[in-house]
C-alpha atoms as a PDB file:
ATOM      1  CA  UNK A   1       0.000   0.000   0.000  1.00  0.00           C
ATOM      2  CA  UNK A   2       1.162   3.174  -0.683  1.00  0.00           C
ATOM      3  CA  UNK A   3       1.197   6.415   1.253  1.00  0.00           C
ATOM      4  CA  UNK A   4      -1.648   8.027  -0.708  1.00  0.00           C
ATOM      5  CA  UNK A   5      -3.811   4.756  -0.483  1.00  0.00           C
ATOM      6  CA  UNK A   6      -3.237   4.996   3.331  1.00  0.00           C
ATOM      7  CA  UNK A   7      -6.346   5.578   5.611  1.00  0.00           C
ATOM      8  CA  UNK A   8      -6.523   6.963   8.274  1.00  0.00           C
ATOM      9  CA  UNK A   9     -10.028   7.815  10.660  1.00  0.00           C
ATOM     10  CA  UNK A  10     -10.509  10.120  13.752  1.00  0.00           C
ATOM     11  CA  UNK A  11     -13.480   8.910  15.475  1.00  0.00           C
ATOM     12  CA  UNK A  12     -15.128  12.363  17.871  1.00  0.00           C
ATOM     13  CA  UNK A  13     -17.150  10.275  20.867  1.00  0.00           C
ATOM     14  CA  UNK A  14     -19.920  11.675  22.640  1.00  0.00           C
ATOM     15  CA  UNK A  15     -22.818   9.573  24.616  1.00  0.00           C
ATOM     16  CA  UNK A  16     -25.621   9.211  21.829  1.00  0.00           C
ATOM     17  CA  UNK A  17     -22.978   9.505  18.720  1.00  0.00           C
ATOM     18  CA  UNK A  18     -19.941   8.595  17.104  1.00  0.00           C
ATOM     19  CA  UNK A  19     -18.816  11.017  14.491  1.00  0.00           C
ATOM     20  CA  UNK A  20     -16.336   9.347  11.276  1.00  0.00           C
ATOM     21  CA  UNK A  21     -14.021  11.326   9.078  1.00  0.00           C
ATOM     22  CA  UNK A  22     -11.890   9.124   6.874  1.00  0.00           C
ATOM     23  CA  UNK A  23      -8.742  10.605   5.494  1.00  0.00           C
ATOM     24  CA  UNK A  24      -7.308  11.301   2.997  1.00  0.00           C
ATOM     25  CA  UNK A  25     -10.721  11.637   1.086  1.00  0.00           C
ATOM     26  CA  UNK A  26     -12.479  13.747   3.755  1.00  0.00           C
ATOM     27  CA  UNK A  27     -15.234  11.491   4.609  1.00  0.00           C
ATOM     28  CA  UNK A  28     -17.775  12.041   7.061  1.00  0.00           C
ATOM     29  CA  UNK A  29     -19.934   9.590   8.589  1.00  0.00           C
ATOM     30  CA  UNK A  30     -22.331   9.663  12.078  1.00  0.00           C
ATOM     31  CA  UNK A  31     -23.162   6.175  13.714  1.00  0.00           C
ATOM     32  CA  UNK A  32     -25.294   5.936  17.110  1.00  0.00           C
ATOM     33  CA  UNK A  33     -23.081   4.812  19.689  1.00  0.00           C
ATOM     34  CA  UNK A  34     -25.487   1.781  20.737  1.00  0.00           C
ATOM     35  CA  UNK A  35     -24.665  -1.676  20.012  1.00  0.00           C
ATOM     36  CA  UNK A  36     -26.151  -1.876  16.766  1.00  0.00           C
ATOM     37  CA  UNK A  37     -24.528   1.489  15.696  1.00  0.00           C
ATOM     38  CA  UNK A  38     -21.394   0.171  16.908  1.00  0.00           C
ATOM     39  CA  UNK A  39     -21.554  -2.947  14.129  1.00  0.00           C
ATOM     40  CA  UNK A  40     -22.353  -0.790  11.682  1.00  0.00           C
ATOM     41  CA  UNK A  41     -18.865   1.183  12.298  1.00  0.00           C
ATOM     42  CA  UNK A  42     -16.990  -1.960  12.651  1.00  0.00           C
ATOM     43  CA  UNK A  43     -18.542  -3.337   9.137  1.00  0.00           C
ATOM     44  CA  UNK A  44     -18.037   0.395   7.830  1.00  0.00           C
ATOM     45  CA  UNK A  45     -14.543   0.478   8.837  1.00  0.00           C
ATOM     46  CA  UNK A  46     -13.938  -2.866   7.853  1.00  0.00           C
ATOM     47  CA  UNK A  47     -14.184  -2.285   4.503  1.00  0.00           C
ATOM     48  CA  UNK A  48     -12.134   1.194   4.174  1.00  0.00           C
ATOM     49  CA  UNK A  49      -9.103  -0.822   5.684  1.00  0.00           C
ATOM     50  CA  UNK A  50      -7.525   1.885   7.658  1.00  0.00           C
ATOM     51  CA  UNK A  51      -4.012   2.510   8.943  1.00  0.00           C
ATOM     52  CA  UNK A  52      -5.003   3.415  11.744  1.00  0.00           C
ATOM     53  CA  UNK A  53      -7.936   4.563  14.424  1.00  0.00           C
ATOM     54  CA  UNK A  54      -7.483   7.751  16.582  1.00  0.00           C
ATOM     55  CA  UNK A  55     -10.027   8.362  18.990  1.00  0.00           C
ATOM     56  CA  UNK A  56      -9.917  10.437  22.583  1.00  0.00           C
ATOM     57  CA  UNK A  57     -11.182   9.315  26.055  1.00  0.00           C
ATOM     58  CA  UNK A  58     -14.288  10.792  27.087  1.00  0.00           C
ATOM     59  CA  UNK A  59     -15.421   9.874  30.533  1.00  0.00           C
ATOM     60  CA  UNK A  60     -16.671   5.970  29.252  1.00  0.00           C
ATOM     61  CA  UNK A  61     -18.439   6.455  26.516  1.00  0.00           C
ATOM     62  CA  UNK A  62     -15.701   5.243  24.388  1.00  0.00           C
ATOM     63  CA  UNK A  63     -15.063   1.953  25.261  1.00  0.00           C
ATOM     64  CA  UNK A  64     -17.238   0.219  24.150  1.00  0.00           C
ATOM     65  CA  UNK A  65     -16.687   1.034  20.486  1.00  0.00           C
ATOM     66  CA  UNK A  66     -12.845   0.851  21.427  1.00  0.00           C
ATOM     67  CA  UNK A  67     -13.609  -2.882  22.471  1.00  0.00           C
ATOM     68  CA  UNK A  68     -15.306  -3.650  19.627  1.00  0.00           C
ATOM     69  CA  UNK A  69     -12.960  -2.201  16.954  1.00  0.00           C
ATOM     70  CA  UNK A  70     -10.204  -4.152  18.762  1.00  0.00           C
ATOM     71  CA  UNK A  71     -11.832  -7.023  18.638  1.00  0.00           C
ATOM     72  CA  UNK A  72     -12.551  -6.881  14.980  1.00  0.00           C
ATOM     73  CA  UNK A  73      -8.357  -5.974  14.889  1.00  0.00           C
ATOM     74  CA  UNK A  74      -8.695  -2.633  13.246  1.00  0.00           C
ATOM     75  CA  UNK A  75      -5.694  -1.204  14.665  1.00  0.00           C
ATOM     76  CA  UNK A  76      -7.209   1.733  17.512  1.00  0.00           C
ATOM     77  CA  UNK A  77      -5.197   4.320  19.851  1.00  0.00           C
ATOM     78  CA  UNK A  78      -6.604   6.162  22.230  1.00  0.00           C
ATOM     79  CA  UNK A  79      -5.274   9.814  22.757  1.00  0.00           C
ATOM     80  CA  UNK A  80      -4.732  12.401  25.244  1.00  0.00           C
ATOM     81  CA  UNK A  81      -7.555  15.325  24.483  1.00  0.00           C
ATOM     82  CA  UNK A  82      -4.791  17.474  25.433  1.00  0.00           C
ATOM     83  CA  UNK A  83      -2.385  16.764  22.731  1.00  0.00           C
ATOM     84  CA  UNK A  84      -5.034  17.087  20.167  1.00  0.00           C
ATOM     85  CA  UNK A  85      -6.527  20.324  21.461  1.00  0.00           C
ATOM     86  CA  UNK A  86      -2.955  21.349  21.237  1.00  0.00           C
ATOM     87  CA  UNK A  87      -2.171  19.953  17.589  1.00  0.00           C
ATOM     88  CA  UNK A  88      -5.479  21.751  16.450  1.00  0.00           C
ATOM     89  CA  UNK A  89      -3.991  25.225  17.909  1.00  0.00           C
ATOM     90  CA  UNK A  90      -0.928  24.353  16.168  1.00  0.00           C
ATOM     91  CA  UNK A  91      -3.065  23.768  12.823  1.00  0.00           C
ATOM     92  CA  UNK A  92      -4.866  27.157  13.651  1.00  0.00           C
ATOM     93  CA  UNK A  93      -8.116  25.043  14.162  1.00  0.00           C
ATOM     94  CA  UNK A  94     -10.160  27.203  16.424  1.00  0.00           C
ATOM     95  CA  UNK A  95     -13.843  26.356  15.890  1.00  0.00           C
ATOM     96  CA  UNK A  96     -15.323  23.200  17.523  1.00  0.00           C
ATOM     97  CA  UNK A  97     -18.177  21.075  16.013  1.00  0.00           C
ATOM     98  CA  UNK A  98     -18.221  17.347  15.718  1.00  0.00           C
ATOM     99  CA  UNK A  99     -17.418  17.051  12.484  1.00  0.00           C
ATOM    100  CA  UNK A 100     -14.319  19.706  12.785  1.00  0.00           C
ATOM    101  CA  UNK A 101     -13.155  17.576  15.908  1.00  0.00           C
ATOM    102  CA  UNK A 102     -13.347  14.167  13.591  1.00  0.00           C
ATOM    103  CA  UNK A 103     -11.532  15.946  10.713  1.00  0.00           C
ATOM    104  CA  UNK A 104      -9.137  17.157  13.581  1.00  0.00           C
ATOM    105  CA  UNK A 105      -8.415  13.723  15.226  1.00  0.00           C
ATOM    106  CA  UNK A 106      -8.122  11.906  11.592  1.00  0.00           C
ATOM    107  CA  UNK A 107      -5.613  14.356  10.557  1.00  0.00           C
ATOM    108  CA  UNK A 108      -3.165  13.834  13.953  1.00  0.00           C
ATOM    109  CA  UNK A 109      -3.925  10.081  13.434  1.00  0.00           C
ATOM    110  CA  UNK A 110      -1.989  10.650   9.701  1.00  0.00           C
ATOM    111  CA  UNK A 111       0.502  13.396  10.995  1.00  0.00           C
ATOM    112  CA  UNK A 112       1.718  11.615  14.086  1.00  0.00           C
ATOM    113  CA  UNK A 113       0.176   8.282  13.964  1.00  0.00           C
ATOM    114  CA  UNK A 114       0.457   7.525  17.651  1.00  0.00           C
ATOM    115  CA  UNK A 115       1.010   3.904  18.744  1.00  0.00           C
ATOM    116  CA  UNK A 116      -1.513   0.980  18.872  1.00  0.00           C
ATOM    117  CA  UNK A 117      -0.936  -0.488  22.403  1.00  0.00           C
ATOM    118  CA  UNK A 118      -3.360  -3.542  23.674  1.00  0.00           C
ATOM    119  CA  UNK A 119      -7.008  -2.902  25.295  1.00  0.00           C
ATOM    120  CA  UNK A 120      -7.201  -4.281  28.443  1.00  0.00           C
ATOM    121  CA  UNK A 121      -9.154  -7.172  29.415  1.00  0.00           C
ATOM    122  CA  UNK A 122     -12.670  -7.096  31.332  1.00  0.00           C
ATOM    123  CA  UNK A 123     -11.143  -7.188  34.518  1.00  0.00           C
ATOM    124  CA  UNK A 124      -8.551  -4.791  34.320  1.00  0.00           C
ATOM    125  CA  UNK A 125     -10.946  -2.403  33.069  1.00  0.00           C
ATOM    126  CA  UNK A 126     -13.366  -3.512  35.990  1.00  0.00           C
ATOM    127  CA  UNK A 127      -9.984  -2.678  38.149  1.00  0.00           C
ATOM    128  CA  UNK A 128      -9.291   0.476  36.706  1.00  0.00           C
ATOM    129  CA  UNK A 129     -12.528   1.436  37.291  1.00  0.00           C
ATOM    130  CA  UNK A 130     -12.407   1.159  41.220  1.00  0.00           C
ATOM    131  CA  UNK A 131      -9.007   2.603  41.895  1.00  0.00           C
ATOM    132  CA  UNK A 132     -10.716   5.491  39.644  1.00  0.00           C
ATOM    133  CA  UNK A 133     -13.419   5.523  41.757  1.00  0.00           C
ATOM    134  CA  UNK A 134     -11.626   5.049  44.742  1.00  0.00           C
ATOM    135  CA  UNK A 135      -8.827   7.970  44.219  1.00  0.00           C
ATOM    136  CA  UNK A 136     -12.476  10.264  44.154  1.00  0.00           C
ATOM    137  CA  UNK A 137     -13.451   9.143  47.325  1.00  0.00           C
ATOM    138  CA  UNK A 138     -10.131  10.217  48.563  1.00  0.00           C
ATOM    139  CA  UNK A 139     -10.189  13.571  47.008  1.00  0.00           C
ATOM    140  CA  UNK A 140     -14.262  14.080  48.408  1.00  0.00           C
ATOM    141  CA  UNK A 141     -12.560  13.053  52.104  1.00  0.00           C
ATOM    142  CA  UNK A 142     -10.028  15.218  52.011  1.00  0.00           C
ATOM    143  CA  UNK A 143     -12.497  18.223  50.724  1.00  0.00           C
ATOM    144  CA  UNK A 144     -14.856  17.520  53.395  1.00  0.00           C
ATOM    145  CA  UNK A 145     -12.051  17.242  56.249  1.00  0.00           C
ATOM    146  CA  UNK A 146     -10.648  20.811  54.970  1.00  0.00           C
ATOM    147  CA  UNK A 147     -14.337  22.172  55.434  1.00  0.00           C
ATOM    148  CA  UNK A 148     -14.557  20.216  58.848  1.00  0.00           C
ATOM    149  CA  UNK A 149     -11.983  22.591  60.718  1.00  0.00           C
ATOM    150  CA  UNK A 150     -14.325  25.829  60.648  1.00  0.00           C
ATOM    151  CA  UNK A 151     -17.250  24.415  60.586  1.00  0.00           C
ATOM    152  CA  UNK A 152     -19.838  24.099  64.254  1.00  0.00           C
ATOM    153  CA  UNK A 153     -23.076  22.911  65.400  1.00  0.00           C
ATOM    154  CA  UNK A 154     -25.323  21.084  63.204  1.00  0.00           C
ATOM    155  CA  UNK A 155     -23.020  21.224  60.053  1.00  0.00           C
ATOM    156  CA  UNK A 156     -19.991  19.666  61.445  1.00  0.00           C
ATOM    157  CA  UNK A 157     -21.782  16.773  62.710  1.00  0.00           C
ATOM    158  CA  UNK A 158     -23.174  16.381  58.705  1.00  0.00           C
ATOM    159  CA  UNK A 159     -19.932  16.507  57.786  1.00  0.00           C
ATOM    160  CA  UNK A 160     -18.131  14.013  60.344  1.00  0.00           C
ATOM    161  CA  UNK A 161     -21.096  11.427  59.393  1.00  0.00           C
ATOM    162  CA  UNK A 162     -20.434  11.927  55.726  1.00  0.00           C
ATOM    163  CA  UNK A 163     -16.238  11.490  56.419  1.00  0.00           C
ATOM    164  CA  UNK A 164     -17.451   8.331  58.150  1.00  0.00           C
ATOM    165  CA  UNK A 165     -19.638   6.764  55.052  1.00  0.00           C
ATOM    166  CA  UNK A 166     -17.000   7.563  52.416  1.00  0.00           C
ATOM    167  CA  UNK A 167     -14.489   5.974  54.659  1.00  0.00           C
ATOM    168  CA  UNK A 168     -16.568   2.873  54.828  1.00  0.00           C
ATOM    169  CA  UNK A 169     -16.854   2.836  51.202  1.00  0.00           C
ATOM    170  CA  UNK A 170     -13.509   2.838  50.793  1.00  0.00           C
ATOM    171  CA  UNK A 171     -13.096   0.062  52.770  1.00  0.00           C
ATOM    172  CA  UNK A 172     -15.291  -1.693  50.995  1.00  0.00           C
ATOM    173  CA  UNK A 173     -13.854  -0.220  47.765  1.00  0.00           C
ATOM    174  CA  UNK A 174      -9.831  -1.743  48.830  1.00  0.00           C
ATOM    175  CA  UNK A 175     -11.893  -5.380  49.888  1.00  0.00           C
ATOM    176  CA  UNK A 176     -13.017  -5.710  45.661  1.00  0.00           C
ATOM    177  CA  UNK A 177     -10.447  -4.316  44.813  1.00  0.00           C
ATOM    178  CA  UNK A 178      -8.092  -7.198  46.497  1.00  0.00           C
ATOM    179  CA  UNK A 179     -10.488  -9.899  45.714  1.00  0.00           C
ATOM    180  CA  UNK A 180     -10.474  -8.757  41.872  1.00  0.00           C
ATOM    181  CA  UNK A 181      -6.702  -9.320  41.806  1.00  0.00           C
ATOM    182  CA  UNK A 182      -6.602 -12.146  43.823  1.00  0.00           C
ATOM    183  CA  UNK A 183      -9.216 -14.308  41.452  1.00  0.00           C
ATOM    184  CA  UNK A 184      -7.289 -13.126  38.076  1.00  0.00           C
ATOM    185  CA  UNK A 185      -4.075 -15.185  37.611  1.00  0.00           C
ATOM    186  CA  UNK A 186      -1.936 -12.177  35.668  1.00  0.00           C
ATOM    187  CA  UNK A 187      -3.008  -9.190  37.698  1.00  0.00           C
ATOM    188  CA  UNK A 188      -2.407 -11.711  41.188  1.00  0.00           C
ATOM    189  CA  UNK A 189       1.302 -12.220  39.931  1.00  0.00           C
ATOM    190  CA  UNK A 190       1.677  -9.034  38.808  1.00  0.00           C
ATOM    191  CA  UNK A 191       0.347  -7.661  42.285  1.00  0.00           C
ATOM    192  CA  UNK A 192       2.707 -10.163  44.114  1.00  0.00           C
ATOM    193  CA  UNK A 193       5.560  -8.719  42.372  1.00  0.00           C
ATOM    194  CA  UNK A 194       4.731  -5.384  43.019  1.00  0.00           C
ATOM    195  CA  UNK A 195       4.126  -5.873  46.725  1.00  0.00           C
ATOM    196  CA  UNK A 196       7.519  -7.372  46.927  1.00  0.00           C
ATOM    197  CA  UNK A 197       8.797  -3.810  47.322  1.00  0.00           C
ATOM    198  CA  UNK A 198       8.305  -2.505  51.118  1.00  0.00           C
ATOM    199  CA  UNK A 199       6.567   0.838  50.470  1.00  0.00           C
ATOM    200  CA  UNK A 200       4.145  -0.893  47.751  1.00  0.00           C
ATOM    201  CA  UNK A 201       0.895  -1.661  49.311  1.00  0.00           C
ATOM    202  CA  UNK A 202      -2.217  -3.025  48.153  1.00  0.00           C
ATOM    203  CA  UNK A 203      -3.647   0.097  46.520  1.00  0.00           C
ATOM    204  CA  UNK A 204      -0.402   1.205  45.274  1.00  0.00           C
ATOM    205  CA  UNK A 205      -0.030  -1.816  43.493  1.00  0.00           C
ATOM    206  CA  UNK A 206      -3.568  -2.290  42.420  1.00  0.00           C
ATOM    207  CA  UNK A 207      -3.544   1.600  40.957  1.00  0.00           C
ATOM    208  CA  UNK A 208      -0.455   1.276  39.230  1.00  0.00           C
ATOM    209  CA  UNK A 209      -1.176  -2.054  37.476  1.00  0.00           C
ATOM    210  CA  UNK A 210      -4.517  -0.367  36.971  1.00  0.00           C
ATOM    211  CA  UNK A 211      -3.750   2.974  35.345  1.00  0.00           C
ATOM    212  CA  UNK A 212       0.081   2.044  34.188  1.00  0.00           C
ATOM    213  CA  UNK A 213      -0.875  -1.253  32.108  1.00  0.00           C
ATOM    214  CA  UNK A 214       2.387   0.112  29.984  1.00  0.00           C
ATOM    215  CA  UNK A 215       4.707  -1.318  33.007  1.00  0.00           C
ATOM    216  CA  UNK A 216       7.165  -3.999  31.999  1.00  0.00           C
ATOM    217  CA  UNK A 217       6.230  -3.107  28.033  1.00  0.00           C
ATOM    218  CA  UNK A 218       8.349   0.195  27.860  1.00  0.00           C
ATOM    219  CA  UNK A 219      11.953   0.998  28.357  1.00  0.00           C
ATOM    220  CA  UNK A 220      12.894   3.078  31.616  1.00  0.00           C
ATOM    221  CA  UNK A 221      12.741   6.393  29.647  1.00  0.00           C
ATOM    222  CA  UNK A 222       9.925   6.067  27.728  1.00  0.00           C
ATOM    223  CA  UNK A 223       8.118   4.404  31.203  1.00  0.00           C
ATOM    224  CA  UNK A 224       9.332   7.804  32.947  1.00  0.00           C
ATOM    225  CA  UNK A 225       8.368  10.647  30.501  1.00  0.00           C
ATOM    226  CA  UNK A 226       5.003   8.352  30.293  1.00  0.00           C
ATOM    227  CA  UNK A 227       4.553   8.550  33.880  1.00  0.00           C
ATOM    228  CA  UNK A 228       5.792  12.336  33.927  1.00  0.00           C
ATOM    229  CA  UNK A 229       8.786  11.889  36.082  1.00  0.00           C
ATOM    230  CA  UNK A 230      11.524  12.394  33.269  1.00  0.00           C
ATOM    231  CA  UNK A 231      12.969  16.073  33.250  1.00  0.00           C
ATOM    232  CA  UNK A 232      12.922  17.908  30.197  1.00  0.00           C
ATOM    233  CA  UNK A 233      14.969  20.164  28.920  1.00  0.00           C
ATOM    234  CA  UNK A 234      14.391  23.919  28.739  1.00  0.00           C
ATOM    235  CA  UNK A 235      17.453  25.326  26.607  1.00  0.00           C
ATOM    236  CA  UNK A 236      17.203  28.124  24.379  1.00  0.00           C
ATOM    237  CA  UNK A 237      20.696  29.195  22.696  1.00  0.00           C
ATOM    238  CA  UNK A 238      23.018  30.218  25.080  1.00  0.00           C
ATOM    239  CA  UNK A 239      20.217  29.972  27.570  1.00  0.00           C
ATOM    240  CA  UNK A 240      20.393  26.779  29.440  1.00  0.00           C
ATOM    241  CA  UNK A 241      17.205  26.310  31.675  1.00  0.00           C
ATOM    242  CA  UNK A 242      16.522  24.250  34.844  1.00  0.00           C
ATOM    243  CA  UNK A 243      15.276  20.881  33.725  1.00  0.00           C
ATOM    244  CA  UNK A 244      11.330  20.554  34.824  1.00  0.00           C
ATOM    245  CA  UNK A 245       8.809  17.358  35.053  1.00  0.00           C
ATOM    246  CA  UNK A 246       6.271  17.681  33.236  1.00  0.00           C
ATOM    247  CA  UNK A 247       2.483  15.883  31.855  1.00  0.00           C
ATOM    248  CA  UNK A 248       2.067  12.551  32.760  1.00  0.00           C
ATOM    249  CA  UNK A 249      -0.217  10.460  35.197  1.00  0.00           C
ATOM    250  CA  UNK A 250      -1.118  12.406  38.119  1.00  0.00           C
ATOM    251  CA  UNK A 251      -2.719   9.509  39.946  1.00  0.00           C
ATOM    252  CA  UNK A 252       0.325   7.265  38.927  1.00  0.00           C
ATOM    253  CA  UNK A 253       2.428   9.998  39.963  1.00  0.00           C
ATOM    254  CA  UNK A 254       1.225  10.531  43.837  1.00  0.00           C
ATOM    255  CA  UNK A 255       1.263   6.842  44.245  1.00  0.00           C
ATOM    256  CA  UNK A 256       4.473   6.474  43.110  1.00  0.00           C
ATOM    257  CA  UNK A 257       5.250   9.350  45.464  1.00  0.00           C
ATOM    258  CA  UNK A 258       4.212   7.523  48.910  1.00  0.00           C
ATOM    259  CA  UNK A 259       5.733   4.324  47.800  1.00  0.00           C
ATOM    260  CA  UNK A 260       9.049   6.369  47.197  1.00  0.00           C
ATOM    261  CA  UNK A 261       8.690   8.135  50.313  1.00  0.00           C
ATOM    262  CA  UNK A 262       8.290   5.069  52.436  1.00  0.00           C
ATOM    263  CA  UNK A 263      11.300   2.850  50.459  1.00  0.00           C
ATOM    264  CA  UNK A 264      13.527   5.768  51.361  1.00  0.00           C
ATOM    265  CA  UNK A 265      12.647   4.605  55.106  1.00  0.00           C
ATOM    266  CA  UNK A 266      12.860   0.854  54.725  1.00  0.00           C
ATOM    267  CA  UNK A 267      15.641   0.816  52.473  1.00  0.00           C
ATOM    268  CA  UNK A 268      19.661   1.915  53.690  1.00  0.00           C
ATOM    269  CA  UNK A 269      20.454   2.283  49.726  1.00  0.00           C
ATOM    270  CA  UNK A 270      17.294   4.542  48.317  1.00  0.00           C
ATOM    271  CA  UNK A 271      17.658   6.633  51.661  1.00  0.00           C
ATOM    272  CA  UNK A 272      21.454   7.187  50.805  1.00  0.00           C
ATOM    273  CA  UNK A 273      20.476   8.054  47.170  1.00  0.00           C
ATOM    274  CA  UNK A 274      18.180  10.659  48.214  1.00  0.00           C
ATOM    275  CA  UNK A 275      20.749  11.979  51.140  1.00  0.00           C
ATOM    276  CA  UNK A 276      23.612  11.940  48.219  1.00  0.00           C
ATOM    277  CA  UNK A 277      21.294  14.209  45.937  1.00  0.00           C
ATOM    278  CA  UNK A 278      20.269  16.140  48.624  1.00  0.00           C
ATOM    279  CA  UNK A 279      24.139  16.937  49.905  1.00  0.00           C
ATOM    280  CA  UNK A 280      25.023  18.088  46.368  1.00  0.00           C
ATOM    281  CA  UNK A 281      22.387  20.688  46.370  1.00  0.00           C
ATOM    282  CA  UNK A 282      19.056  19.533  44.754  1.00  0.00           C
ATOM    283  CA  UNK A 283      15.949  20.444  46.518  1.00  0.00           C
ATOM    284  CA  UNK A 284      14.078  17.856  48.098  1.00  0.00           C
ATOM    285  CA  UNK A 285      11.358  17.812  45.366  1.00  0.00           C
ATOM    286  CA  UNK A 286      13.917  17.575  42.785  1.00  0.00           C
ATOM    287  CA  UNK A 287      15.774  14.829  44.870  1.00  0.00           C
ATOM    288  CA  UNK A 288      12.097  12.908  45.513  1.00  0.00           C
ATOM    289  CA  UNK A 289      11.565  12.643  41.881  1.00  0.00           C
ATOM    290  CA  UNK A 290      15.113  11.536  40.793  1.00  0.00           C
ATOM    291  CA  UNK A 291      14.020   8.588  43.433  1.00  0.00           C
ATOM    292  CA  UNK A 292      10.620   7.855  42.031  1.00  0.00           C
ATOM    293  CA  UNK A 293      11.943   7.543  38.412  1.00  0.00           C
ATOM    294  CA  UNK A 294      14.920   4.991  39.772  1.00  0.00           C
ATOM    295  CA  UNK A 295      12.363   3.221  41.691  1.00  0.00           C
ATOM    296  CA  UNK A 296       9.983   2.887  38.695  1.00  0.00           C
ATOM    297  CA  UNK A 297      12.483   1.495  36.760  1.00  0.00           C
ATOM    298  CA  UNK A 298      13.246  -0.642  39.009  1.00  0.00           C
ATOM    299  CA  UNK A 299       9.308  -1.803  39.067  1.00  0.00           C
ATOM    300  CA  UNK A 300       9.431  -1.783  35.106  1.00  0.00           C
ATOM    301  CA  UNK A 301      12.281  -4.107  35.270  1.00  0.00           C
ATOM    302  CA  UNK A 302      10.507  -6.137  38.019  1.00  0.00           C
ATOM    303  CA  UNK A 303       7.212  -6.677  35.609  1.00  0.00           C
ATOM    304  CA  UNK A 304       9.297  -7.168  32.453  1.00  0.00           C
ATOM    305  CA  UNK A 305      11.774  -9.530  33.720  1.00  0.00           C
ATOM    306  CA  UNK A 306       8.279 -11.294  36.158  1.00  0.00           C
ATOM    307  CA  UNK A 307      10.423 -11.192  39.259  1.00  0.00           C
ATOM    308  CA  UNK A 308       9.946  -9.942  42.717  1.00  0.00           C
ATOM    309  CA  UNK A 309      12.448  -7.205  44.174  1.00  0.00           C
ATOM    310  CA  UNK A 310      16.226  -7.946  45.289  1.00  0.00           C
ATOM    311  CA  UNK A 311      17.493  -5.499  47.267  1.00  0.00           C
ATOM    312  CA  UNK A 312      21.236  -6.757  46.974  1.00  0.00           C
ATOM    313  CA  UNK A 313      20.994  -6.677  43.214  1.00  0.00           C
ATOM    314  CA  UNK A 314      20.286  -2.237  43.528  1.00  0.00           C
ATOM    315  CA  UNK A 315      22.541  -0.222  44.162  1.00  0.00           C
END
């Protein structure tokens, strides 16, 4: 095939709709995102062949048409809103309509064609989904704790009860959560693995094998600018910059964080790393995330190499 004959589609998602443009020839097509609407775009798709699928998250409603173009093996990536917001900006596309946003995501699917990477399975989706919903309980908590300190009278005691049923429901959250890795065979070993690090607990491990299913694919760079923990540079001719994270997977991020924090404690070699980088001058932010990106290499390697942490072999 040759580069003109190449096809390429940008799929926009919303709850009732999913909105086709196939490029190069421009064309636009509308399917109901329902079951039957979603065959349709399989059998559509099917027979333009294409190169390749882009289509963003959006809250859901895309996976079930992501599941279903996998499993017809029309090659499908899913992609950041933010880099195509920002491609479109770089394009000078402004205006916003379904059909521009199709156009919009077909054309970065032929400029950058981003990489095809696996869809996970039924239960690591039904994993991601409660260390999702979990990490929101944790964020409600902590908003209703901050409001807890001024308020009195009838309104704290609302509040307090409220700390005390999300609390419970994240209890109840962490029991599936362990149960659902414990009865699947590749996230159990995976988990194991993971927990053989002191500082990974059970909802470190289950968030980062839940929103981090690249671990063990990926080499240690490309694992730490996916993450966000990889410092880029900020040089401009003679102008050489400070170095600065940046992007990458929040959530992933501040679990990564504790479990760094705590390995510092258990471990005599990660806590004379971070005294080292500390003694030659880097803040303690700057020293923190030079520690999280050695320890997540040190997890990649753990995942891609399926064995549990050896202390004597770091260094």
């Amino acid at each position: 095939m040759t580069e003109k004959d190449e096809r390429f589609v940008g799929i926009d998602v919303s709850k009732q709709t999913l909105q086709v443009c196939v490029l190069p020839d421009s064309v636009q097509r509308c399917f109901d995102n329902s079951p039957s609407g979603q065959l349709e775009l399989r059998q559509y798709l099917a027979s333009v062949g294409p190169q390749l699928v882009v289509l963003e998250p959006t809250g859901g409603y895309e996976l079930e048409p992501l599941c279903a173009l996998w499993q017809s093996a029309i090659p499908v990536a899913v992609v950041n809103p933010r880099q195509i917001r920002d491609f479109g900006r770089a394009l000078g596309k402004l205006a916003k309509t379904d059909l521009l946003d199709a156009e919009l995501i077909a054309r970065y699917a032929q400029t950058v064609r981003p990489p095809v990477r696996p869809i996970p399975d039924e239960e690591s989706q039904q994993l991601q989904a409660l260390v999702v919903r979990r990490r929101q309980l944790v964020e409600t908590r902590a908003t209703e704790q901050a409001r807890k300190h001024l308020a009195k009278g009838r309104v704290r005691a609302s509040i307090e009860s409220l700390i005390a049923y999300l609390s419970a429901q994240m209890d109840e959250l962490d029991d599936e959560l362990q149960k659902l890795v414990e009865s699947h065979p590749a996230l159990h070993k995976n988990d194991e693995i993971l927990q053989s690090v002191q500082g990974v607990g059970e909802v470190t491990s289950a968030m980062m094998i839940a929103l981090l299913p690249e671990l063990g694919t990926l080499n240690r760079k490309q694992i730490s600018a996916l993450v966000g923990v990889a410092p880029l540079n900020r040089d401009s001719g003679r102008k050489q910059g400070k170095r600065q994270v940046w992007g990458g997977r929040a959530a992933v991020r501040a679990g990564l964080y504790m479990a760094t924090l705590a390995a510092t404690r258990f471990y005599e070699h990660r806590s004379s790393y971070l005294q080292a980088l500390r003694q030659r001058g880097k803040p303690f932010k700057v020293a923190m995330v030079a520690c999280m990106r050695k320890l997540l290499g040190v997890l990649n390697a753990m995942l891609r190499d399926g064995r549990p942490y050896n202390p004597q072999l770091q260094t």
